[in-house]
Each structure stands twice: as structure tokens, then as C-alpha cells.
C-alpha atoms as a PDB file:
ATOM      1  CA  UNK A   1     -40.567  28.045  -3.907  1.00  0.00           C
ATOM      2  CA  UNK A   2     -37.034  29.451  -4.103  1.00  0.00           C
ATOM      3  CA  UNK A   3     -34.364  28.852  -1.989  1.00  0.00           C
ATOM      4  CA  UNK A   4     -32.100  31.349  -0.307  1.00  0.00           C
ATOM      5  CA  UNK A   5     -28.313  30.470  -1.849  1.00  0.00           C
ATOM      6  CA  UNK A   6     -26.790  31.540   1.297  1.00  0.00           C
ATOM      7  CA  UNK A   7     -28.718  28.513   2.801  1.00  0.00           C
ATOM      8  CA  UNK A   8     -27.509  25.932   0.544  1.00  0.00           C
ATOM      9  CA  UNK A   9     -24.562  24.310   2.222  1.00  0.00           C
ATOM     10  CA  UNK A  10     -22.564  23.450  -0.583  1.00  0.00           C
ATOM     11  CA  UNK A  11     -21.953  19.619  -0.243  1.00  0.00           C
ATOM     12  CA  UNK A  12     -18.782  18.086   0.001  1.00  0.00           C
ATOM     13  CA  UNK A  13     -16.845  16.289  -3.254  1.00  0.00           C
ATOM     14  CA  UNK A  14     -16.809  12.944  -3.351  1.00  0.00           C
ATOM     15  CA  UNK A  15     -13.326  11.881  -2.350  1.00  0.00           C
ATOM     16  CA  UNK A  16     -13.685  14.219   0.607  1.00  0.00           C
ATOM     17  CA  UNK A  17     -16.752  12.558   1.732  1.00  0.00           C
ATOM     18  CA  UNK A  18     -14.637   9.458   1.242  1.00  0.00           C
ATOM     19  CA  UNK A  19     -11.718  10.826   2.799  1.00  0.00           C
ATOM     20  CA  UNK A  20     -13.872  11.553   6.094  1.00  0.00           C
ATOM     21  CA  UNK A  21     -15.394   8.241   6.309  1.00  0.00           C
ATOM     22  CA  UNK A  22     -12.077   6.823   6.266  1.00  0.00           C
ATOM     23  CA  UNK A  23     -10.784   8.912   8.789  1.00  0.00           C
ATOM     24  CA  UNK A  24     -13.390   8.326  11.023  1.00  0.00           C
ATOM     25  CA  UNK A  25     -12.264   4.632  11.391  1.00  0.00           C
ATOM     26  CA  UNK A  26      -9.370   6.363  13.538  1.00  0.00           C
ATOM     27  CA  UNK A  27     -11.882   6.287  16.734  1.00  0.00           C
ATOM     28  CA  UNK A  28     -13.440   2.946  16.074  1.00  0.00           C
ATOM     29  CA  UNK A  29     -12.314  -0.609  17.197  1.00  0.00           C
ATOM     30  CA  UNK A  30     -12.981  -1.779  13.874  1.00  0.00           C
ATOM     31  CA  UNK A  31     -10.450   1.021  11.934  1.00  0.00           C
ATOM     32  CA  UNK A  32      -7.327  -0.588  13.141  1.00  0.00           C
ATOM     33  CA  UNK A  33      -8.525  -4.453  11.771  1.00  0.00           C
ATOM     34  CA  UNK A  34      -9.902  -2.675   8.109  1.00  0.00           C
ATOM     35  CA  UNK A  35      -5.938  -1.382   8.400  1.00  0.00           C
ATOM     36  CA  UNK A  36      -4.718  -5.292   9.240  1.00  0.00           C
ATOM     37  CA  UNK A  37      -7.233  -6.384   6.511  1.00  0.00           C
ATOM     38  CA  UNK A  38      -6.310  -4.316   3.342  1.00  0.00           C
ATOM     39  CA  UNK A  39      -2.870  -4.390   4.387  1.00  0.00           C
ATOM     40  CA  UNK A  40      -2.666  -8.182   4.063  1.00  0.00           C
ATOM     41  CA  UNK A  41      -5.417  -8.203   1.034  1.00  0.00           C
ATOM     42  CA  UNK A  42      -2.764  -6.065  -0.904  1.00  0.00           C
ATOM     43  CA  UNK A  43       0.147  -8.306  -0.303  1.00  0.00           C
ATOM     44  CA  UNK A  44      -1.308 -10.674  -2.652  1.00  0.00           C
ATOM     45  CA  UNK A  45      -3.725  -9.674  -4.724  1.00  0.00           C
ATOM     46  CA  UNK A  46      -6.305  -6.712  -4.033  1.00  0.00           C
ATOM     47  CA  UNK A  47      -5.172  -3.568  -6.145  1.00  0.00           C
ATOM     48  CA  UNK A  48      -5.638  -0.188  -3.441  1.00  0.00           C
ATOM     49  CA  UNK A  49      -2.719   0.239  -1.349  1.00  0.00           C
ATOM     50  CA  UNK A  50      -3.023   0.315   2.669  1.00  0.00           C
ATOM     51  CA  UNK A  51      -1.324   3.890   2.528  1.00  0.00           C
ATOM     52  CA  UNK A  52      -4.733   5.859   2.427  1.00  0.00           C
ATOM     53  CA  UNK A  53      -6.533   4.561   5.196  1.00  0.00           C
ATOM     54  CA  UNK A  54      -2.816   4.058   7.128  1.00  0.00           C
ATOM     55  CA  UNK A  55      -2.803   7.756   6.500  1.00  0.00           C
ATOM     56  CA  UNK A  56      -6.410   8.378   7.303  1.00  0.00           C
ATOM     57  CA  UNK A  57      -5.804   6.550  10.996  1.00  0.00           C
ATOM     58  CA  UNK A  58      -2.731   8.342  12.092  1.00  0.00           C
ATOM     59  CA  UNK A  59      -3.926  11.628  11.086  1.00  0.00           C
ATOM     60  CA  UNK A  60      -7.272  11.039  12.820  1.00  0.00           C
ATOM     61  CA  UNK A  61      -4.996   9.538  16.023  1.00  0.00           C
ATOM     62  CA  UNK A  62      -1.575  10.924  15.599  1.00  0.00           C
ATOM     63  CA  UNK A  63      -0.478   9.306  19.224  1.00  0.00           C
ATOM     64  CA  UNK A  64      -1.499   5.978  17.928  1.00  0.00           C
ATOM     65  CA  UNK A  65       1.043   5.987  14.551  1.00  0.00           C
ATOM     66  CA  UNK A  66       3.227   3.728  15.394  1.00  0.00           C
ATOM     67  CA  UNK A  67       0.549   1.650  16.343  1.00  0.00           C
ATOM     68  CA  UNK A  68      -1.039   1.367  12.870  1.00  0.00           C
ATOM     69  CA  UNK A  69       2.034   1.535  11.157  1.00  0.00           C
ATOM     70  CA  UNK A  70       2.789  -1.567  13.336  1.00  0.00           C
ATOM     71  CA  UNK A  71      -0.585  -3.274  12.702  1.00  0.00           C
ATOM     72  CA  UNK A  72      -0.015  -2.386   9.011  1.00  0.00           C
ATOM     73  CA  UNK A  73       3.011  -3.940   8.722  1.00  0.00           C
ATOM     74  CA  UNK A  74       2.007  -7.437  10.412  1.00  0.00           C
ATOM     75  CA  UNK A  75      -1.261  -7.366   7.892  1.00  0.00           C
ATOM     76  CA  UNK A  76       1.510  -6.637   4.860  1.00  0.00           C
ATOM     77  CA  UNK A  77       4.061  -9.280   5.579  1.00  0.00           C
ATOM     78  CA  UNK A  78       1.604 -12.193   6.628  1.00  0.00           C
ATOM     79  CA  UNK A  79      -0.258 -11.103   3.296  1.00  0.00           C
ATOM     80  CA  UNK A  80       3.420 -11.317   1.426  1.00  0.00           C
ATOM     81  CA  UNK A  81       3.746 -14.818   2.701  1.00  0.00           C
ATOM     82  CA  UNK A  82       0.325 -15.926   1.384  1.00  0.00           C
ATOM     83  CA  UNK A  83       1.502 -14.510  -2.149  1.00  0.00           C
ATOM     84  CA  UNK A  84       4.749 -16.349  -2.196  1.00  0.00           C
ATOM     85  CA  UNK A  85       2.401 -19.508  -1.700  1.00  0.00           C
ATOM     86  CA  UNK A  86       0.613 -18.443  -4.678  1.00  0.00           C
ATOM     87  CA  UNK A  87       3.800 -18.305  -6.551  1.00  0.00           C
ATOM     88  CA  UNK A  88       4.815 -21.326  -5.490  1.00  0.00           C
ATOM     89  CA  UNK A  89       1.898 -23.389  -5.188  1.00  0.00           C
ATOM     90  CA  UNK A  90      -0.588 -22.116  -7.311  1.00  0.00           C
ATOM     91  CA  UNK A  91       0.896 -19.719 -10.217  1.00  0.00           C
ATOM     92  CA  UNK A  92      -0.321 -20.918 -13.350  1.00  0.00           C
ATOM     93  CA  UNK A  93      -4.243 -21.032 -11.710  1.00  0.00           C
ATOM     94  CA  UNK A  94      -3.534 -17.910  -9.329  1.00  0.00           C
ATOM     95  CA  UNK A  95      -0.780 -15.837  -9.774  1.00  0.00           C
ATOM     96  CA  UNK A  96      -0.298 -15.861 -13.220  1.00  0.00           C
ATOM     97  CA  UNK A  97      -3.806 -13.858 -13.996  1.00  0.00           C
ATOM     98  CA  UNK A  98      -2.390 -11.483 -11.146  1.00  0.00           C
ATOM     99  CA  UNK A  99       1.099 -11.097 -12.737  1.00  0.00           C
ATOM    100  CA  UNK A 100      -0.980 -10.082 -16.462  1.00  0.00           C
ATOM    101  CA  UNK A 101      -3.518  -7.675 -14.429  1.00  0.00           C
ATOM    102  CA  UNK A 102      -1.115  -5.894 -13.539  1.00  0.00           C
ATOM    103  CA  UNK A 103       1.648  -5.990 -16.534  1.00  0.00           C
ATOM    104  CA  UNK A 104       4.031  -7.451 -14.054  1.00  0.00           C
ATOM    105  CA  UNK A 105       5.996  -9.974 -16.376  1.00  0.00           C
ATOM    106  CA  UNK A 106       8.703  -7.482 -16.921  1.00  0.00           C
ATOM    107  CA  UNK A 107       8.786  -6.551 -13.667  1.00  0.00           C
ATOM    108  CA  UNK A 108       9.383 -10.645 -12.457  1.00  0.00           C
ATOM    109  CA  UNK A 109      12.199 -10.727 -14.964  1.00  0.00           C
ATOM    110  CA  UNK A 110      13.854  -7.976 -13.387  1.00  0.00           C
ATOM    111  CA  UNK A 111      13.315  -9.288  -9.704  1.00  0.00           C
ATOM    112  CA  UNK A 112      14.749 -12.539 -10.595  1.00  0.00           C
ATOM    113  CA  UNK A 113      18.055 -10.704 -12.068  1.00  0.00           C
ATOM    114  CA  UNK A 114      18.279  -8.542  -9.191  1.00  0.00           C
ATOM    115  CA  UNK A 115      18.559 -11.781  -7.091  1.00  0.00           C
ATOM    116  CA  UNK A 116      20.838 -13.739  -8.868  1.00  0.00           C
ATOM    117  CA  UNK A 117      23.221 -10.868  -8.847  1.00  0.00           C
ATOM    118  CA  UNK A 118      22.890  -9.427  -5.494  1.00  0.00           C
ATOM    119  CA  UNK A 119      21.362 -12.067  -3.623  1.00  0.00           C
ATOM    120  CA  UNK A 120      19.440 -11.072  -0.323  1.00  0.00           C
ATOM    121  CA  UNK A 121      19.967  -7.211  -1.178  1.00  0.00           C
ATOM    122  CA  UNK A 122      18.671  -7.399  -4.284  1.00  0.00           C
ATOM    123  CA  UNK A 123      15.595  -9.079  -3.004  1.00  0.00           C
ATOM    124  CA  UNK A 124      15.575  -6.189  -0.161  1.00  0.00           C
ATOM    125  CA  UNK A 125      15.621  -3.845  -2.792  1.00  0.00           C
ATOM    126  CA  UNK A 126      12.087  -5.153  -4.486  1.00  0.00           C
ATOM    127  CA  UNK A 127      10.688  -5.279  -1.743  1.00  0.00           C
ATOM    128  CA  UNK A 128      11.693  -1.214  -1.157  1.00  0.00           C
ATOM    129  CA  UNK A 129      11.079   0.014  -4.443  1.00  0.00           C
ATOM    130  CA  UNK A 130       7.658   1.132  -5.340  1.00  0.00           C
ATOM    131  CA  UNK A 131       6.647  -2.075  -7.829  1.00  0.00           C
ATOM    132  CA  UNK A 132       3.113  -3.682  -6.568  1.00  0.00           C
ATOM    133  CA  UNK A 133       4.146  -5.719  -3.745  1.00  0.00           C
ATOM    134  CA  UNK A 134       1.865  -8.547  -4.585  1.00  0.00           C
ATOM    135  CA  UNK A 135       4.357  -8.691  -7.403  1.00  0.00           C
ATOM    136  CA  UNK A 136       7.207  -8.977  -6.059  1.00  0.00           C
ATOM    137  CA  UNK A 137       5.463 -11.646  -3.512  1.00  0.00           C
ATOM    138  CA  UNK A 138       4.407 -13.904  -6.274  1.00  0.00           C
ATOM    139  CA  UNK A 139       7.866 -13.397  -7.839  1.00  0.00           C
ATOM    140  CA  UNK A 140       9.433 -14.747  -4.891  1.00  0.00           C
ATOM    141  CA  UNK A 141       7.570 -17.602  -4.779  1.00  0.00           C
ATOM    142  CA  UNK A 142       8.022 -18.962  -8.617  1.00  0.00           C
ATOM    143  CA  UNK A 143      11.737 -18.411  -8.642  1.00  0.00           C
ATOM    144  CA  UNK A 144      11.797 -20.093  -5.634  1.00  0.00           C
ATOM    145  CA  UNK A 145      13.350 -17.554  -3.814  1.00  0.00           C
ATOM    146  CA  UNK A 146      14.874 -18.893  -0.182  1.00  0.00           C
ATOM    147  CA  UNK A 147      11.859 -18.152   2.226  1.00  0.00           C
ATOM    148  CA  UNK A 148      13.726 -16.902   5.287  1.00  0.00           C
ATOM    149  CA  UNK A 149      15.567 -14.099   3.438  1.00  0.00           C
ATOM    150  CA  UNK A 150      12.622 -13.027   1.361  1.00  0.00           C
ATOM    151  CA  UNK A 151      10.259 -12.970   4.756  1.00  0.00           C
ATOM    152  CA  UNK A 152      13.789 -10.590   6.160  1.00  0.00           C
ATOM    153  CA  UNK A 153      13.431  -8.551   3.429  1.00  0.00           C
ATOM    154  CA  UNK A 154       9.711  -8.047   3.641  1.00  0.00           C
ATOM    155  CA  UNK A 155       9.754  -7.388   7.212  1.00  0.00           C
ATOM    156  CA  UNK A 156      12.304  -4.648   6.732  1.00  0.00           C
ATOM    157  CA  UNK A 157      10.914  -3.336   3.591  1.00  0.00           C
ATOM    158  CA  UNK A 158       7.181  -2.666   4.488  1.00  0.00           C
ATOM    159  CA  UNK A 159       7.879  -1.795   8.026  1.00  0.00           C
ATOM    160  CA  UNK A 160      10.375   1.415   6.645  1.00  0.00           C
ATOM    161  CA  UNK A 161       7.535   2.327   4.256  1.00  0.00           C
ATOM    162  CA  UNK A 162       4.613   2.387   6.765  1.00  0.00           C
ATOM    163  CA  UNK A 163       6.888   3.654   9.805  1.00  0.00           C
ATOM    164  CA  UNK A 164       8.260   6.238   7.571  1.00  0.00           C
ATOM    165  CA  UNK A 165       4.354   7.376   6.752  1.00  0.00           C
ATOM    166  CA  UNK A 166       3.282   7.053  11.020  1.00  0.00           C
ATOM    167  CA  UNK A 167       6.648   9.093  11.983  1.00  0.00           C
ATOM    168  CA  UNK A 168       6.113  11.888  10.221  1.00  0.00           C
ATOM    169  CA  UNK A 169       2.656  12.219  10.768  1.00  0.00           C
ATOM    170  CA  UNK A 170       3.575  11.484  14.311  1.00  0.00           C
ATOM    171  CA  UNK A 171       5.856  14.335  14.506  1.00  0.00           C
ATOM    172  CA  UNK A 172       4.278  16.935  12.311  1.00  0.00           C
ATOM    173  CA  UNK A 173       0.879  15.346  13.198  1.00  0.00           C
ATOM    174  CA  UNK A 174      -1.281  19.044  13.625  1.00  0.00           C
ATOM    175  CA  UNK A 175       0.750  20.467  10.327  1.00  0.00           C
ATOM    176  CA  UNK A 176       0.445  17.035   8.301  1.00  0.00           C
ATOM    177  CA  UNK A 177      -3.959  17.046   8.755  1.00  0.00           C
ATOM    178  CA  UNK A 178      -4.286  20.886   8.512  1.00  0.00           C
ATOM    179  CA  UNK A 179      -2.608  20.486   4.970  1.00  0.00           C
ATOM    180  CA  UNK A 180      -4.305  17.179   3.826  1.00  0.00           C
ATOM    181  CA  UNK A 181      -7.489  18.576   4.620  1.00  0.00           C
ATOM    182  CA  UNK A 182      -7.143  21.694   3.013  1.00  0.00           C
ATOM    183  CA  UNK A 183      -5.578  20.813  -0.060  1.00  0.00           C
ATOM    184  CA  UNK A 184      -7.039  16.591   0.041  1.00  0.00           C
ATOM    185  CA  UNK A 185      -8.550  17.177  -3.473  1.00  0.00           C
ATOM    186  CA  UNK A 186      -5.423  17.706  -5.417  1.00  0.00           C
ATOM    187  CA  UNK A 187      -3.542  15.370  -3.327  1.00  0.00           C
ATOM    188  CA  UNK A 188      -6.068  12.819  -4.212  1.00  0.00           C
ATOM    189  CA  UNK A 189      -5.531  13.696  -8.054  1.00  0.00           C
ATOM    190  CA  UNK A 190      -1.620  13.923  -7.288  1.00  0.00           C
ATOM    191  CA  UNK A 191      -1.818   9.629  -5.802  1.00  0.00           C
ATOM    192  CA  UNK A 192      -3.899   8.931  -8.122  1.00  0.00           C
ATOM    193  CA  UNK A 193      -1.723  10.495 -11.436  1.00  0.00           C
ATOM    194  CA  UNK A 194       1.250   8.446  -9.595  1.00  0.00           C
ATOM    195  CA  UNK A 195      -0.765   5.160  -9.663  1.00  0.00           C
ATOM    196  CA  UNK A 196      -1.274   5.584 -13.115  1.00  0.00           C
ATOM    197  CA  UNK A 197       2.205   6.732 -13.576  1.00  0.00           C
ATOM    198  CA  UNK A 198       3.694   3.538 -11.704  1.00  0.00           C
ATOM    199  CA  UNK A 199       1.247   1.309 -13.356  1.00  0.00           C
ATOM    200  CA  UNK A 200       2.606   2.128 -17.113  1.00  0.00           C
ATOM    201  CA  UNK A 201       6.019   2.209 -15.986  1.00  0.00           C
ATOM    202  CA  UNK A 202       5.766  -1.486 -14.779  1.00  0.00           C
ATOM    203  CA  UNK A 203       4.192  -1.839 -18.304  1.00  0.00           C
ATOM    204  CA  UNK A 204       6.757  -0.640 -20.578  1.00  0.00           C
ATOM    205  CA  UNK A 205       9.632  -2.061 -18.162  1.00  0.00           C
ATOM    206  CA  UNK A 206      12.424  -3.807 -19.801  1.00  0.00           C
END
């Protein structure tokens, strides 16, 4: 038996399958608590960034960015405060085996400096810059960093990152998913090459 070709439905990639999973989440209760979830996971210690499915949400329910950025954020900084306990509490069981997965000793060193020089802006600016945030949360905690600014600085940090990512798909929201689903493939690559990128800059940091 041969089949016609023009009846095979070519089936879709991988990380598009993936990608429309995700994005179905957008009309399901349970999308915006898998948002809280990996948001706070990521503060401390699990490795995939909330971006993607942040992303994934707002596209799916542009009128509802702000929304998930919101829920995002909340997940992010309550998940920042359980990694500064880890630095404090717990680093040499916990955090330490965190810190080496991810070649962050380098990266510590230069979070403590930029505190003792600038103080709460140099904290603020950690918690901006793209280093793993579970990093600089574990950081915190082992140099003992004064709780009250560093939860300040988180607040403000990861809420301009994720309401940065809602407003724009909030404003361009029709543009933004017509070209992330026609061109999601090489964006995919393009995150992923960024990842690796970020991850081996952290590594050779001095």
C-alpha cells in the first residue's frame, strides 16, 4: 500500500509541538500557577527560566500581560527569598552544589564587590543584569547582604524584566505571535545559543 504524499501532513518539530502545548496553558486555570511555580522554582534553584512560558501566556492572552507578568514576578521574588535562606542557612549542604552547577563562584565574587562599593545599587544592578538569578539570591544570602534592600532590589529588578516582556507583547500583541510563530524555530535556536552563551560567560568571569 502506498500513500498519497499530498496526504501526509507533515508533522510539526518538536519545539513547536512544545511551543503549542505551552501556549495552550494561556486558556487554562492551571497556566497562570505553572507561571507562579517555575517562576519561584528558578529563583533558587531549577535551571529553565520563567521567560518561555511568561511569553507563551501573554501571547496566547495578550489582555492578560500584565497579569502574568504580575503573577511572575510574585513567584520570582518569593522564590529569591527562599534562595537567600539557602545562602544563609544552608550553603555549604545547598547552595554551594548550586553555585558549582552553574560556575557561579566568579560570579559571587563579583556581586559581593559590586556591594561593597555601591551599596544598594550595586545589589540592584545583579539583580538587573542577566547572571542566573538563583545566583545572585544565594549570593545575597552568604555575604549577608541586608535583607530589606536586597528584597527592594529584587522586587524592582524582576518586575522590569517580566513587565518589560508583558508590555510589549501587550502592545504589539497581534505582530509579536504572528512573528514567533512563524519564525519560533530559529528563535528557539537563537535563546537557546544565548543560554549557552551566558552560561560560559559566567564561567570564564573574572
Amino acid at each position: 500500500m502506498t500513500l498519497n504524499p499530498e496526504k501526509i501532513e507533515k508533522r510539526p518539530g518538536l519545539l513547536r509541538r512544545l511551543y503549542d502545548w505551552t501556549i495552550g496553558w494561556a486558556e487554562r486555570p492551571g497556566g497562570t500557577w505553572a507561571l507562579f511555580i517555575l517562576a519561584f522554582a528558578e529563583s533558587s534553584f531549577f535551571p529553565i527560566p520563567p521567560d518561555v512560558l511568561l511569553i507563551a501566556l501573554c501571547v496566547g492572552a495578550s489582555r492578560k500581560s500584565f497579569r502574568f507578568a504580575g503573577v511572575c514576578a510574585l513567584g520570582s521574588v518569593l522564590g529569591g527569598m527562599l534562595g537567600y535562606s539557602i545562602g544563609y542557612w544552608g550553603y555549604d549542604v545547598i547552595g554551594e552544589p548550586i553555585v558549582r552547577l552553574y560556575h557561579g563562584e566568579a560570579v559571587m565574587e563579583k556581586i559581593q564587590g559590586w556591594y561593597e562599593t555601591y551599596g544598594f545599587w550595586g545589589t540592584l544592578a545583579a539583580a538587573v543584569t542577566p547572571i542566573p538569578y538563583k545566583v545572585f539570591t544565594i549570593a545575597s544570602g552568604v555575604f549577608k547582604f541586608p535583607f530589606v534592600p536586597f528584597l527592594i532590589a529584587s522586587i524592582i529588578g524582576r518586575s522590569f524584566r517580566f513587565f518589560l516582556v508583558a508590555g510589549v507583547i501587550y502592545i504589539f500583541g497581534p505582530k509579536v505571535k504572528a512573528i514567533i510563530e512563524r519564525y519560533f524555530d530559529w528563535l528557539a535556536w537563537l535563546l537557546l545559543i544565548l543560554g549557552v552563551a551566558g552560561f560560559l560567560a559566567i564561567k570564564f568571569l573574572h
